[in-house]
N, C-alpha and C. Protein backbone atom coordinates (compact mmCIF):
# COMPACT_ATOMS: atom_id res chain seq x y z
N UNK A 1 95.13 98.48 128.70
CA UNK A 1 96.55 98.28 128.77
C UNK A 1 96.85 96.80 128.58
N UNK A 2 97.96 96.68 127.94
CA UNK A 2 98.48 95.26 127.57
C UNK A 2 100.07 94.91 128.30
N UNK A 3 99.75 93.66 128.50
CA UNK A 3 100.67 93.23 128.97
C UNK A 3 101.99 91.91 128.01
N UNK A 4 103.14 92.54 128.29
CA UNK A 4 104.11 92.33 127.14
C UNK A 4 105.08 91.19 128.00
N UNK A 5 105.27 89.94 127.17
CA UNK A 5 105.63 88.69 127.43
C UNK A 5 107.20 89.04 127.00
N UNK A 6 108.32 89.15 126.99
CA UNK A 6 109.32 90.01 126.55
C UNK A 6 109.73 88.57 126.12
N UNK A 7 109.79 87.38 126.92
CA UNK A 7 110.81 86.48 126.50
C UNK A 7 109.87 85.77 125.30
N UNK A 8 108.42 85.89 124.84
CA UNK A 8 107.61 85.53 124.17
C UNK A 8 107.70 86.21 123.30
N UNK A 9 107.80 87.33 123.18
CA UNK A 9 107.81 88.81 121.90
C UNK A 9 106.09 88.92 121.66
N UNK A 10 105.23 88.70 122.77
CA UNK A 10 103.52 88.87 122.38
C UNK A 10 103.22 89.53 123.34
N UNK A 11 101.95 89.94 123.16
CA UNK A 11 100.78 91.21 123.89
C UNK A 11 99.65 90.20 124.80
N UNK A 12 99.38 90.23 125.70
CA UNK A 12 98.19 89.84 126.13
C UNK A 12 97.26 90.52 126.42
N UNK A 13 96.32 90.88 126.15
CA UNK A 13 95.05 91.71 126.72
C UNK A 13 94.48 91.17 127.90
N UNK A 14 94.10 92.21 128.89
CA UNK A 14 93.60 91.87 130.27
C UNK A 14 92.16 91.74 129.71
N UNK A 15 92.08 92.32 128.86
CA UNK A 15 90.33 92.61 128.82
C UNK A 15 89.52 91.26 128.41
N UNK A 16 89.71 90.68 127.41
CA UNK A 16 89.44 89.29 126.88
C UNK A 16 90.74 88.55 126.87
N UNK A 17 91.88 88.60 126.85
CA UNK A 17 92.56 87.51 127.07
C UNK A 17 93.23 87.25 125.40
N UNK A 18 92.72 87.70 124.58
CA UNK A 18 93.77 87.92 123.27
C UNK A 18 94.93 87.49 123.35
N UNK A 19 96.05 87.22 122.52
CA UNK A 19 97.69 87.38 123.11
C UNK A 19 97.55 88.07 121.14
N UNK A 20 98.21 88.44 120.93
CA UNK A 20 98.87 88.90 119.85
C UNK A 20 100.74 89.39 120.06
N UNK A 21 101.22 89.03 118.40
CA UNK A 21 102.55 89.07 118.45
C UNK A 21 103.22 90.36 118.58
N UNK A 22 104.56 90.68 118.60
CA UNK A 22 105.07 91.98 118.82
C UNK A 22 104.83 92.82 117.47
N UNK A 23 104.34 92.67 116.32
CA UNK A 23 103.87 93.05 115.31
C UNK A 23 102.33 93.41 115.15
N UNK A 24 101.29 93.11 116.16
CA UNK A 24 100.20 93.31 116.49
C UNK A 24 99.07 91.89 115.58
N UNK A 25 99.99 91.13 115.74
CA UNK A 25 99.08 90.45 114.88
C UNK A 25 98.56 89.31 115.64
N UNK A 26 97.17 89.01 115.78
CA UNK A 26 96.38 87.87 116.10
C UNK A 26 96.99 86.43 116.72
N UNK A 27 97.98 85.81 117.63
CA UNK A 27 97.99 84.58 117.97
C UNK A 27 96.97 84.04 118.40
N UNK A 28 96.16 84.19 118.78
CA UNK A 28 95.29 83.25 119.70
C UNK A 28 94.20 84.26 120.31
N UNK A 29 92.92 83.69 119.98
CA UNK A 29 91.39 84.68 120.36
C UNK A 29 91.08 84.65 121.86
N UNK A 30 89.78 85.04 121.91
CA UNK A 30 89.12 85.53 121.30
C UNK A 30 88.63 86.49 120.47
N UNK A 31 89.65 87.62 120.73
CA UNK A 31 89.67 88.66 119.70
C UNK A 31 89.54 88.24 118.31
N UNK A 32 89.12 88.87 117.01
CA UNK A 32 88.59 88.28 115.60
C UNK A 32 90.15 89.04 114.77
N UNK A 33 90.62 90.12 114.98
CA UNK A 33 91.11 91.19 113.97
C UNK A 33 92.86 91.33 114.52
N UNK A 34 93.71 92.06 113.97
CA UNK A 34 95.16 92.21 114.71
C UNK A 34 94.53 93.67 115.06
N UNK A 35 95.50 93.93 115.86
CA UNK A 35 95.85 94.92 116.68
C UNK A 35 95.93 96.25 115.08
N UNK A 36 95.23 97.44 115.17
CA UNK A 36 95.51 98.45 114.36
C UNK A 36 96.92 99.42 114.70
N UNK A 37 97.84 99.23 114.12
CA UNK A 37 99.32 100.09 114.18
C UNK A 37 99.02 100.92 113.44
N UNK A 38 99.56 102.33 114.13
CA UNK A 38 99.98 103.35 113.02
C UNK A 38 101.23 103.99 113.15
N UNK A 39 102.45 104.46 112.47
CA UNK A 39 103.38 105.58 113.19
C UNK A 39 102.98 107.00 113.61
N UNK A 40 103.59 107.10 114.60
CA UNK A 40 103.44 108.17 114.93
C UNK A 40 104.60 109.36 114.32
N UNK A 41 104.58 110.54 114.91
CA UNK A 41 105.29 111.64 114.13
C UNK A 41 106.87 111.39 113.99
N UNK A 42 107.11 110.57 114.88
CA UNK A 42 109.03 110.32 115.12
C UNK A 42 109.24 109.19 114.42
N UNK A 43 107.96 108.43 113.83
CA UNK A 43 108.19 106.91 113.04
C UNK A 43 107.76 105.88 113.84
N UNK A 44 107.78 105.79 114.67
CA UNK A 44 107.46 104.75 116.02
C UNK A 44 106.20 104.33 115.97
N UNK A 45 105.99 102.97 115.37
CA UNK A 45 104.83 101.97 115.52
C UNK A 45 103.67 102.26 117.03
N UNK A 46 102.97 102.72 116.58
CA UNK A 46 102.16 103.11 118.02
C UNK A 46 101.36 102.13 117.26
N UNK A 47 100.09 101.96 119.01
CA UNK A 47 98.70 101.03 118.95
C UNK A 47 97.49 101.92 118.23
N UNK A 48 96.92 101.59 117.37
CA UNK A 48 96.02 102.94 117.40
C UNK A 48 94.58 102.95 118.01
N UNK A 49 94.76 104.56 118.88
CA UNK A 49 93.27 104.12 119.66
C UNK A 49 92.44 105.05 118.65
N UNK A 50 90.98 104.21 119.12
CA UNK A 50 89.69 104.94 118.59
C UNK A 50 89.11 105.66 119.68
């Protein structure tokens, strides 16, 4: 689970500490890759899990 900076518009990961933007994309590591988005059935940008 990620935690969402609202007045920042970014993601932080508890797990390593990542932040990525509200678009899933990479600000600041250690993570290497952005965040994988997919829509889901209603259109809605989901996270995608493996």
């Amino acid at each position: 689970m990620k935690s969402l900076w609202s007045s920042e518009k970014s993601w932080d990961c508890p797990c390593h500490g990542s932040r990525f933007d509200y678009t899933g994309r990479l600000t600041d590591n250690p993570s290497m890759h952005n965040l994988a988005i997919e829509k889901d059935s209603s259109g809605i940008d989901r996270e995608k899990n493996n």
